[in-house]
Protein backbone atom coordinates (compact mmCIF):
# COMPACT_ATOMS: atom_id res chain seq x y z
CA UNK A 1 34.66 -52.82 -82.70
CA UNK A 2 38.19 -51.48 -81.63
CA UNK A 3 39.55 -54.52 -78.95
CA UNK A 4 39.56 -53.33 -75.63
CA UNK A 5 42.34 -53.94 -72.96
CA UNK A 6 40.49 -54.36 -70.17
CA UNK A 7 38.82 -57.36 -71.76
CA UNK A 8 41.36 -60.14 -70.39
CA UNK A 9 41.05 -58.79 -67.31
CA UNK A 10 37.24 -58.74 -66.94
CA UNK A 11 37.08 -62.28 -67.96
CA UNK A 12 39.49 -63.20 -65.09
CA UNK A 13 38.05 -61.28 -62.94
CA UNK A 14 34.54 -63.16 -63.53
CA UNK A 15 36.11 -66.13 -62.93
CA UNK A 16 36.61 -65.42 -59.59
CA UNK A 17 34.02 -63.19 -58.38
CA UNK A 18 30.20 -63.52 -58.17
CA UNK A 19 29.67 -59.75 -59.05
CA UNK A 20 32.23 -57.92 -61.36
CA UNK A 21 31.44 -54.15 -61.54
CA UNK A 22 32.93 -52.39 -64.52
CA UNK A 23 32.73 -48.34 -63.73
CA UNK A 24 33.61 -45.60 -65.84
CA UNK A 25 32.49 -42.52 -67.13
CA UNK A 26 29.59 -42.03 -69.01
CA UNK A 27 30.15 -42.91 -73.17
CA UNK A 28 33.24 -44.96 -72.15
CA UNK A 29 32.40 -47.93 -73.62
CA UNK A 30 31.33 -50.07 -70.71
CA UNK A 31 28.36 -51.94 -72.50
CA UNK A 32 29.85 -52.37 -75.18
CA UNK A 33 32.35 -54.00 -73.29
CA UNK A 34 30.66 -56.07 -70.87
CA UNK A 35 27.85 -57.24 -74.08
CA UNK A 36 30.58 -58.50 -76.24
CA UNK A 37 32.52 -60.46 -73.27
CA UNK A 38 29.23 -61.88 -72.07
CA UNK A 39 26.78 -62.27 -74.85
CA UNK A 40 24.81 -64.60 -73.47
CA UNK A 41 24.15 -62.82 -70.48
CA UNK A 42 20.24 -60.78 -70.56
CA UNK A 43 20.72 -57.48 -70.64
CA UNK A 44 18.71 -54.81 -68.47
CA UNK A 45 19.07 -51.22 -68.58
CA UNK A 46 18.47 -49.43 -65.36
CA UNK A 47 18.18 -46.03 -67.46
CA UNK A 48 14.97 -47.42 -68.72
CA UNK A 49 12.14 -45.86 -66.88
CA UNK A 50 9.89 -49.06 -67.17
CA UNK A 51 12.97 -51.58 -66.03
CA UNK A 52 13.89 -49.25 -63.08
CA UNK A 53 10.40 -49.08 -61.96
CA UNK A 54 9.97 -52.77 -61.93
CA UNK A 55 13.34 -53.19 -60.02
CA UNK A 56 12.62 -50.54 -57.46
CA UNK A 57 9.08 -51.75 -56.32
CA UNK A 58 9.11 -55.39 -56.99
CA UNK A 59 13.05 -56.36 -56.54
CA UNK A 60 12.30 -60.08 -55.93
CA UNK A 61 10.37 -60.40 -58.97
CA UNK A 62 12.67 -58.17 -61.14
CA UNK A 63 16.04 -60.78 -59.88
CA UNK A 64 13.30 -63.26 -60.04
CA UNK A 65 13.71 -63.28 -64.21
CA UNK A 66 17.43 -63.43 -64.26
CA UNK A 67 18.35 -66.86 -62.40
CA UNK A 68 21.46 -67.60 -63.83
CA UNK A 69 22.81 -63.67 -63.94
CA UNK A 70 22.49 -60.62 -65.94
CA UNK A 71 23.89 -57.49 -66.99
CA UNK A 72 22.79 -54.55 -64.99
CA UNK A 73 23.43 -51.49 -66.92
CA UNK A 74 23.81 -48.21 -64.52
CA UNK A 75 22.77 -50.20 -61.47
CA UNK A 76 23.61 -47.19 -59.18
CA UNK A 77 20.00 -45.91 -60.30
CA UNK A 78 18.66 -48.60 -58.53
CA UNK A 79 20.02 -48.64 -55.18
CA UNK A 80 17.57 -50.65 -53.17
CA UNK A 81 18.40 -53.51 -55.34
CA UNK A 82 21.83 -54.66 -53.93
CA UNK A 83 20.05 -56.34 -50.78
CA UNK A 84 17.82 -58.53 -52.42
CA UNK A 85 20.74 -59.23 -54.95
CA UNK A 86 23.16 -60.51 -52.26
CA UNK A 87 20.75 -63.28 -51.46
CA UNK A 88 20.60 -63.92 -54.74
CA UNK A 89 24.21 -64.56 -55.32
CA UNK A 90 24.73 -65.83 -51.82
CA UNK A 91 22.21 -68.65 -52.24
CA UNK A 92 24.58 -69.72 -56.00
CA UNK A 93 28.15 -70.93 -56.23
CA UNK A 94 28.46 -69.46 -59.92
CA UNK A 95 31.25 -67.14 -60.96
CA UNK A 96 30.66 -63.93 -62.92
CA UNK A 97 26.94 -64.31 -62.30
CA UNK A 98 25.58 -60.93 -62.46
CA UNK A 99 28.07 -57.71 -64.26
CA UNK A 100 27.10 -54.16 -63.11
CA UNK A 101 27.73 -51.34 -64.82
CA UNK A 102 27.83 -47.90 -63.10
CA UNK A 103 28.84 -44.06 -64.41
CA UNK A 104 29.17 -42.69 -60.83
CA UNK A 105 31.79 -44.69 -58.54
CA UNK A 106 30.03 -43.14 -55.46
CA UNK A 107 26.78 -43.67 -55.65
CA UNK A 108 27.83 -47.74 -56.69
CA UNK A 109 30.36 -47.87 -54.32
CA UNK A 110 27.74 -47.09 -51.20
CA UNK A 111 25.25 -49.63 -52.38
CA UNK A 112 27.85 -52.28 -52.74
CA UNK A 113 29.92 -51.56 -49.27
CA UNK A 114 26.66 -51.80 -47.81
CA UNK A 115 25.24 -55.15 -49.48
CA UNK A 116 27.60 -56.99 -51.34
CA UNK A 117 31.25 -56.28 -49.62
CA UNK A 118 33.61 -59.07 -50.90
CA UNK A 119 31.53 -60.80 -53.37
CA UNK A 120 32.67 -57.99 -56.00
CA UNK A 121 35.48 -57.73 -58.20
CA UNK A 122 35.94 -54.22 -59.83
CA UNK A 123 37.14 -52.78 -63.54
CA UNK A 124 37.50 -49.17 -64.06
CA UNK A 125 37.01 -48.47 -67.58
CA UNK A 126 38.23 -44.79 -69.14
CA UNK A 127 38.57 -43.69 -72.76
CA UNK A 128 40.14 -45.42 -75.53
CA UNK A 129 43.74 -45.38 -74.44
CA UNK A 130 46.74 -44.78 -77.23
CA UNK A 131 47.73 -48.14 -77.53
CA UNK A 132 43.79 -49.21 -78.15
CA UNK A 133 43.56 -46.84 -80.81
CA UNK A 134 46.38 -46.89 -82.74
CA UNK A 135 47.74 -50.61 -82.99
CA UNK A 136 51.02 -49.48 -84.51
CA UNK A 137 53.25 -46.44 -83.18
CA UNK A 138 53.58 -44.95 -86.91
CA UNK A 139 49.67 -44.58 -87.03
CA UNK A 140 49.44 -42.26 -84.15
CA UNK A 141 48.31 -38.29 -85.08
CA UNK A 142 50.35 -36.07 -83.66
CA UNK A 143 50.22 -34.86 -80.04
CA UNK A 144 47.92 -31.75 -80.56
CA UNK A 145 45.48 -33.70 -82.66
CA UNK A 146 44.87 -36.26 -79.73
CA UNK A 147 44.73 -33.62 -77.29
CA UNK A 148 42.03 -32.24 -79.46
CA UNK A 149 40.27 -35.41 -79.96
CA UNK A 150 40.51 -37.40 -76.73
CA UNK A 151 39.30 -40.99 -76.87
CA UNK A 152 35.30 -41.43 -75.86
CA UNK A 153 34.67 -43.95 -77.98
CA UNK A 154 31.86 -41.81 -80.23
CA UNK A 155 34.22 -39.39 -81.28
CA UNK A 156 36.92 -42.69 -82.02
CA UNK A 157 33.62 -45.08 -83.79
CA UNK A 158 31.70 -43.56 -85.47
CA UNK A 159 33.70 -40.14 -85.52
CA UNK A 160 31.48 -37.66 -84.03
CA UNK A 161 32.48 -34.05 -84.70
CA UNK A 162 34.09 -32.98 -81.19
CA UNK A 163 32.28 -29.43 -81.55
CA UNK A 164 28.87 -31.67 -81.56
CA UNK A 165 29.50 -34.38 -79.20
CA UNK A 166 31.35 -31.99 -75.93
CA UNK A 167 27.77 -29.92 -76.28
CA UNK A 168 25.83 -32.65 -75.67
CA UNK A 169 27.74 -34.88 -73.75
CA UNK A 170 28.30 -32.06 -70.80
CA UNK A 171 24.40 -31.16 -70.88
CA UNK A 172 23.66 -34.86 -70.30
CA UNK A 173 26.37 -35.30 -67.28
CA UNK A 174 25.39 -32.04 -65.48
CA UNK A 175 21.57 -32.15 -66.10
CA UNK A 176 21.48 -36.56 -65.09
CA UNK A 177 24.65 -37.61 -63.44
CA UNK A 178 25.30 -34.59 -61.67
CA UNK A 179 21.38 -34.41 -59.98
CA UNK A 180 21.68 -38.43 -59.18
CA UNK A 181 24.56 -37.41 -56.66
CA UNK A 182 23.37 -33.77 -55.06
CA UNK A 183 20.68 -31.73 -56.13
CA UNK A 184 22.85 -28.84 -57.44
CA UNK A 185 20.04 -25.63 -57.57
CA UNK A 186 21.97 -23.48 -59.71
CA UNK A 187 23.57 -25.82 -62.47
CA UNK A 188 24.98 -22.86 -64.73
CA UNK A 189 27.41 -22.05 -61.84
CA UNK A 190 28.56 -25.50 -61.62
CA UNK A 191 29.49 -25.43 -65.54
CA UNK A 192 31.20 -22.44 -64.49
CA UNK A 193 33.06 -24.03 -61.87
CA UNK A 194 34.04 -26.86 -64.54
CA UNK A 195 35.25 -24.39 -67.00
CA UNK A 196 37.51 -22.81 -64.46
CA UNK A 197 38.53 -26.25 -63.52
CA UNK A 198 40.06 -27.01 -66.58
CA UNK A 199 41.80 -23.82 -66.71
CA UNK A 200 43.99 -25.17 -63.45
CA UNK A 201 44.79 -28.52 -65.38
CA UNK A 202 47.97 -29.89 -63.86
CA UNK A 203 47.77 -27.45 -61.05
CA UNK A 204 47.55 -27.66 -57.95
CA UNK A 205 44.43 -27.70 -56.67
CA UNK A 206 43.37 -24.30 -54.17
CA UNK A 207 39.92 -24.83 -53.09
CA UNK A 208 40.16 -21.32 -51.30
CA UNK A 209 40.85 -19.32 -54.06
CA UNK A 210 38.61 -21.30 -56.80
CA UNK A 211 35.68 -20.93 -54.32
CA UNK A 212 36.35 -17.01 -54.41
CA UNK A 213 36.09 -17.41 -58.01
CA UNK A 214 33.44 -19.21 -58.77
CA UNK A 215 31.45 -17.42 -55.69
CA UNK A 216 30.54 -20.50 -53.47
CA UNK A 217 31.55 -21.78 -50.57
CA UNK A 218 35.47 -23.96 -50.20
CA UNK A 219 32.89 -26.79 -48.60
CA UNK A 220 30.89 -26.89 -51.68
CA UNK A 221 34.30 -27.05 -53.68
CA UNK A 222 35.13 -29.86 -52.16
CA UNK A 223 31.77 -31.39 -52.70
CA UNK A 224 31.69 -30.62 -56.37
CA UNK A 225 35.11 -31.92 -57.15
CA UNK A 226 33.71 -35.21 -55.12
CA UNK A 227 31.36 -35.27 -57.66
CA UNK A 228 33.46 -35.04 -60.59
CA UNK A 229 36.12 -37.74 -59.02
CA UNK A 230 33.30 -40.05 -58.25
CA UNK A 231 31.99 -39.38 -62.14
CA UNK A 232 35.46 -40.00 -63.62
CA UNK A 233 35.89 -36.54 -65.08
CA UNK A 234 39.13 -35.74 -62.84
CA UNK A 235 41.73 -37.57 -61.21
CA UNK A 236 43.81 -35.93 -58.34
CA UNK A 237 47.40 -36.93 -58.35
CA UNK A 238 48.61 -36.69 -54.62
CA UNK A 239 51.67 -35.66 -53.49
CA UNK A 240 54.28 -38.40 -52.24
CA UNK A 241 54.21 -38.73 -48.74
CA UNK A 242 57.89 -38.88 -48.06
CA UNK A 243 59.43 -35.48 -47.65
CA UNK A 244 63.61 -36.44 -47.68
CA UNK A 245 63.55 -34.20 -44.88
CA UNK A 246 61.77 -31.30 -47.10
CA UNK A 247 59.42 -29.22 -46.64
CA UNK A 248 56.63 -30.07 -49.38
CA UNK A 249 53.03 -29.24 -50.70
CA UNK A 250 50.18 -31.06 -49.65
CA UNK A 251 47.73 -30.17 -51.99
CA UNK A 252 46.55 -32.80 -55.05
CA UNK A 253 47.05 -32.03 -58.62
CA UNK A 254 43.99 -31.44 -61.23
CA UNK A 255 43.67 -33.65 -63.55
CA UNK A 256 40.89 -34.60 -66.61
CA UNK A 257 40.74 -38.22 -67.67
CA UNK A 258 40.36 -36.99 -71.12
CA UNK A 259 42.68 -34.15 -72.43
CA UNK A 260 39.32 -33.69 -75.63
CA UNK A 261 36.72 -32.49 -72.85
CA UNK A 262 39.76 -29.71 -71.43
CA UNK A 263 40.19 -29.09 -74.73
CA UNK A 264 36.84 -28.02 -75.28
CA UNK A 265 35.99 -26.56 -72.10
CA UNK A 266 38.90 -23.67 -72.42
CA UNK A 267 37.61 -23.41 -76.31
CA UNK A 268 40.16 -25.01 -78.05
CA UNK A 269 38.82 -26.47 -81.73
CA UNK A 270 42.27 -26.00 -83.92
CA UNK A 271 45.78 -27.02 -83.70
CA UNK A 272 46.91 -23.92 -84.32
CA UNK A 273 44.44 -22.40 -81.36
CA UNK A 274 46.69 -25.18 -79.70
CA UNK A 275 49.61 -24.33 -81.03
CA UNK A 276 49.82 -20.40 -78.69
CA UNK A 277 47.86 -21.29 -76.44
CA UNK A 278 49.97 -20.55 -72.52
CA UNK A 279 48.43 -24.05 -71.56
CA UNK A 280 49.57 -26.22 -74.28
CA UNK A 281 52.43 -27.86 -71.93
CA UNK A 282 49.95 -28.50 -69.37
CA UNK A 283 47.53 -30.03 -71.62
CA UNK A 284 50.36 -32.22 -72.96
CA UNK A 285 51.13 -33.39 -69.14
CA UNK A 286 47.77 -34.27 -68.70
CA UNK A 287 47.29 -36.54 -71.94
CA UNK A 288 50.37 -38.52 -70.71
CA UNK A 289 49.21 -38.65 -66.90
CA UNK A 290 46.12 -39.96 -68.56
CA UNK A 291 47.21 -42.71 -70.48
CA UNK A 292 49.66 -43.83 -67.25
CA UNK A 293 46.11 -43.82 -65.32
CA UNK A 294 44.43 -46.32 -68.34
CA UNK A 295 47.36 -48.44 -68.44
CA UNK A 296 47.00 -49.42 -64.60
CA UNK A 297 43.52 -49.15 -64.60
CA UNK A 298 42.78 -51.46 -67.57
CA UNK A 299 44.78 -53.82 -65.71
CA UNK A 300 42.25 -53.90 -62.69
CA UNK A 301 45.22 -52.23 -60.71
CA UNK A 302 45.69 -49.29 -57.89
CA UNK A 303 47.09 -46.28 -59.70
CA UNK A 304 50.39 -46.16 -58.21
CA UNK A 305 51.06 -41.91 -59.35
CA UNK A 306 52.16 -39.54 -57.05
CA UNK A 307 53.97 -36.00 -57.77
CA UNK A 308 56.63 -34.09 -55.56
CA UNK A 309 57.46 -30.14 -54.79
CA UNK A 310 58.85 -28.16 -52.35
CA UNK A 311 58.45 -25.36 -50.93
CA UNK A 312 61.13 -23.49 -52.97
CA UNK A 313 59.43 -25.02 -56.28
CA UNK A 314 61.44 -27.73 -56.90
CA UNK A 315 59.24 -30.60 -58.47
CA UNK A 316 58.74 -33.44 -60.24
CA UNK A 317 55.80 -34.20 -62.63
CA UNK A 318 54.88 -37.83 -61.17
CA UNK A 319 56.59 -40.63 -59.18
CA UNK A 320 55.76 -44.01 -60.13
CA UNK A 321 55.67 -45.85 -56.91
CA UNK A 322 56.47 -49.30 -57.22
CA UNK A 323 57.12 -50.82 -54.33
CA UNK A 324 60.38 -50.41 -53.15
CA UNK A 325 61.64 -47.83 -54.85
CA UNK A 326 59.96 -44.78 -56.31
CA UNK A 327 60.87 -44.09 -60.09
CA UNK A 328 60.62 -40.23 -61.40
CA UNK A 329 59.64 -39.13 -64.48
CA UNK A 330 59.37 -35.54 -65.85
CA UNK A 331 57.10 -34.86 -68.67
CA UNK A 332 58.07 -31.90 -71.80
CA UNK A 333 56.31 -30.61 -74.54
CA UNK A 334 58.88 -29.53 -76.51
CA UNK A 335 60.72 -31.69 -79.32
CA UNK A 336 64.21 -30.41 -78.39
CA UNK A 337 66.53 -31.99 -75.01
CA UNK A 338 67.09 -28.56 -72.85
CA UNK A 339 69.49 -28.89 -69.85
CA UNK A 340 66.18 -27.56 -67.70
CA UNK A 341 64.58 -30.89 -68.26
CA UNK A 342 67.17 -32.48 -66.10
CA UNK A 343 67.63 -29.70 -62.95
CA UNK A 344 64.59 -31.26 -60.94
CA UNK A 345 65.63 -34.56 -62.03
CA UNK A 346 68.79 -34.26 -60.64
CA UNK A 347 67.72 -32.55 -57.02
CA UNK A 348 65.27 -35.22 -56.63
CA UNK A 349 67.67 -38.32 -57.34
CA UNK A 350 70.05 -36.05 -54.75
CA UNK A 351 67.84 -36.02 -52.51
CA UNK A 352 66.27 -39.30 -52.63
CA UNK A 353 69.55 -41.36 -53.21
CA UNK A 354 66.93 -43.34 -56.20
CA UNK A 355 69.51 -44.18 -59.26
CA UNK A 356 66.97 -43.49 -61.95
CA UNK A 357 64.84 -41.15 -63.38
CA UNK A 358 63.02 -40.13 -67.16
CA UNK A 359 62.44 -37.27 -69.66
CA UNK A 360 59.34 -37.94 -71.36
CA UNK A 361 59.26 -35.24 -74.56
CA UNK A 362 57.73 -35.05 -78.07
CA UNK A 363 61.16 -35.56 -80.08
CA UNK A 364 62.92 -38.30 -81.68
CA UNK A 365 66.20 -38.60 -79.68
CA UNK A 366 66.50 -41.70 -76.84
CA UNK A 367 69.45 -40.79 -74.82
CA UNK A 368 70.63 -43.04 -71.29
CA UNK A 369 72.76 -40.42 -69.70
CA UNK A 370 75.40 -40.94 -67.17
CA UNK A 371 73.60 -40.15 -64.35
CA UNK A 372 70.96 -42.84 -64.61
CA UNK A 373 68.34 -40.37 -66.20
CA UNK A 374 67.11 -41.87 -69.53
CA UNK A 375 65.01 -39.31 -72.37
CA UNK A 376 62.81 -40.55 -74.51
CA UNK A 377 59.58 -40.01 -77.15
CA UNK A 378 56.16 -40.36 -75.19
CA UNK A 379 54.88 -42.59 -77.34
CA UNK A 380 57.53 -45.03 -77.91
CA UNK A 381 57.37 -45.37 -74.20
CA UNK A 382 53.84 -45.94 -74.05
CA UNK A 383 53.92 -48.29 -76.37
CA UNK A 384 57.35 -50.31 -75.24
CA UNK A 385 55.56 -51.20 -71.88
């Protein structure tokens, strides 16, 4: 079993909390996780028609078998639960009694605002990140292969053929998942809707003209990306909120948590489909967004990513916020420094009076340059934090 780097933080978290939800998406790894932290925990899974049943009619009896805790696999299944489970946990001093699991952030998050507000502590767990995989920088494939890949841990352990596990694993989110949240009539034009997604990755996202595409309504695009937000499929960077007296967009950026599932929703199989294809830079953008997103979220922390553009296109790929001061970074594809990897750099420090700023790129070169901007490989970034 590949070590995960969320496990330090789940411990500590049970330490303090009587309920410790880990979410994620679907195949992410989260029982894994949660079995191998807590083995001597009982394990129940809510996906099991019998278990649910017994949990939805007779909740006092179901809680009544686990006295000193559980795991609940996929608890959001079982809603009506959570109330009978706060007495449980409100009657017992014990730490890191009961660990939920969940695939759909929404429906868990309702239950748990409603039932069991400040008695949780929460874990979001994504894909194998780079530095899980790969233990040492010189192991790493090279940047098309991972965007290929992706890391859901079947396609890392055992090694599941991508071209049979993307099949399968988008029939099983769209025909379960999908249904648990809204009851979706016409489920071909949804997969429609996320194929054309994933054609606008590291876009902005336009609800208007998407709708027109996909022929629905802009209200039921903004329910459907809900849905894939609250599923973990997407993440929508949002534009910083200071505008240095600019003029700037307001719309989020469209990102996948895994750059394998784009990959195979616009058809890519190859490298060297990879290789020509116009969206190659924007699939590299999102596999580095992605692995910022792990490294705060394996950490238990707020994802702290913005973006910035004006309205005469100047932009930069994301701001790290941290606090006081916002830190820029612009992300390249290509293994060769170009002076145009520095222009919206530049504006931006201008403009913001910050003193720093950074090229991520593919290539070998690590340059500080005089104007506080420092370029560097992706990786050896990644992997130096």
């Amino acid at each position: 079993m590949i070590p995960r780097k969320a496990s330090e933080k789940l411990q500590e978290l049970a330490s303090y909390f009587k309920v410790v939800a880990v979410v994620g998406p679907r195949q992410s790894g989260k029982t894994t996780l949660v079995r191998s932290i807590f083995p001597q925990k009982p394990y129940v899974s809510l996906e099991d028609p019998d278990q649910r049943r017994f949990a939805l009619e007779d909740a006092r009896g179901f809680l009544s078998k686990y006295t000193e805790g559980a795991i609940l696999d996929e608890v959001q299944r079982t809603p009506e639960l959570f109330s009978y489970l706060q007495g449980v946990v409100d009657s017992s001093r014990q730490t890191g009694q009961f660990i939920l699991t969940g695939s759909n952030n929404f429906l868990l998050q309702q239950s748990i605002t409603q039932s069991l507000a400040g008695r949780v502590g929460y874990l979001q767990l994504l894909p194998f990140s780079l530095t899980e995989r790969y233990p040492e920088l010189a192991e790493i494939p090279s940047e098309d292969e991972l965007m290929i890949k992706g890391g859901y841990p079947p396609l890392v352990e055992p090694g599941i053929p991508t071209d049979l596990w993307f099949p399968n694993y988008l029939r099983t989110y769209i025909e379960r998942d999908v249904r648990q949240v809204k009851n979706i009539t016409d489920l071909i034009v949804f997969e429609r809707f996320i194929h054309l997604l994933a054609g606008r990755v590291g876009q902005e996202l336009n609800m208007t003209a998407l709708g027109n595409e996909v022929g629905v309504t802009t209200k039921t695009i903004q329910s459907w990306i809900g849905i894939l937000e609250s599923s973990f499929l997407i993440y929508l960077v949002r534009p910083h909120f200071q505008n240095f007296n600019k003029v700037i967009v307001k719309r989020p950026k469209i990102y996948f948590l895994d750059t394998g599932l784009v990959s195979f929703l616009l058809g890519i199989k190859t490298v060297a489909q990879l290789n020509f294809h116009p969206l190659r830079g924007a699939l590299f953008e999102n596999l580095v967004v992605s692995e910022l997103i792990k490294e705060r979220t394996n950490q238990a922390e707020e994802i702290n990513l913005f973006f910035w553009r004006d309205k005469t296109g100047h932009e930069i790929d994301v701001l790290v916020d941290e606090g006081l001061d916002l830190f820029p970074v612009e992300i390249k594809s290509g293994k060769t420094i170009n002076s145009d990897y520095f222009k919206n750099l530049r504006f931006w420090m201008n403009l913001s009076q910050q003193k720093k700023g950074m090229v991520l790129y593919t290539g070998d070169q690590t340059q500080t340059r005089s104007e506080g901007i420092s370029v560097k490989n992706w990786k050896e970034f990644l992997f130096g934090r």
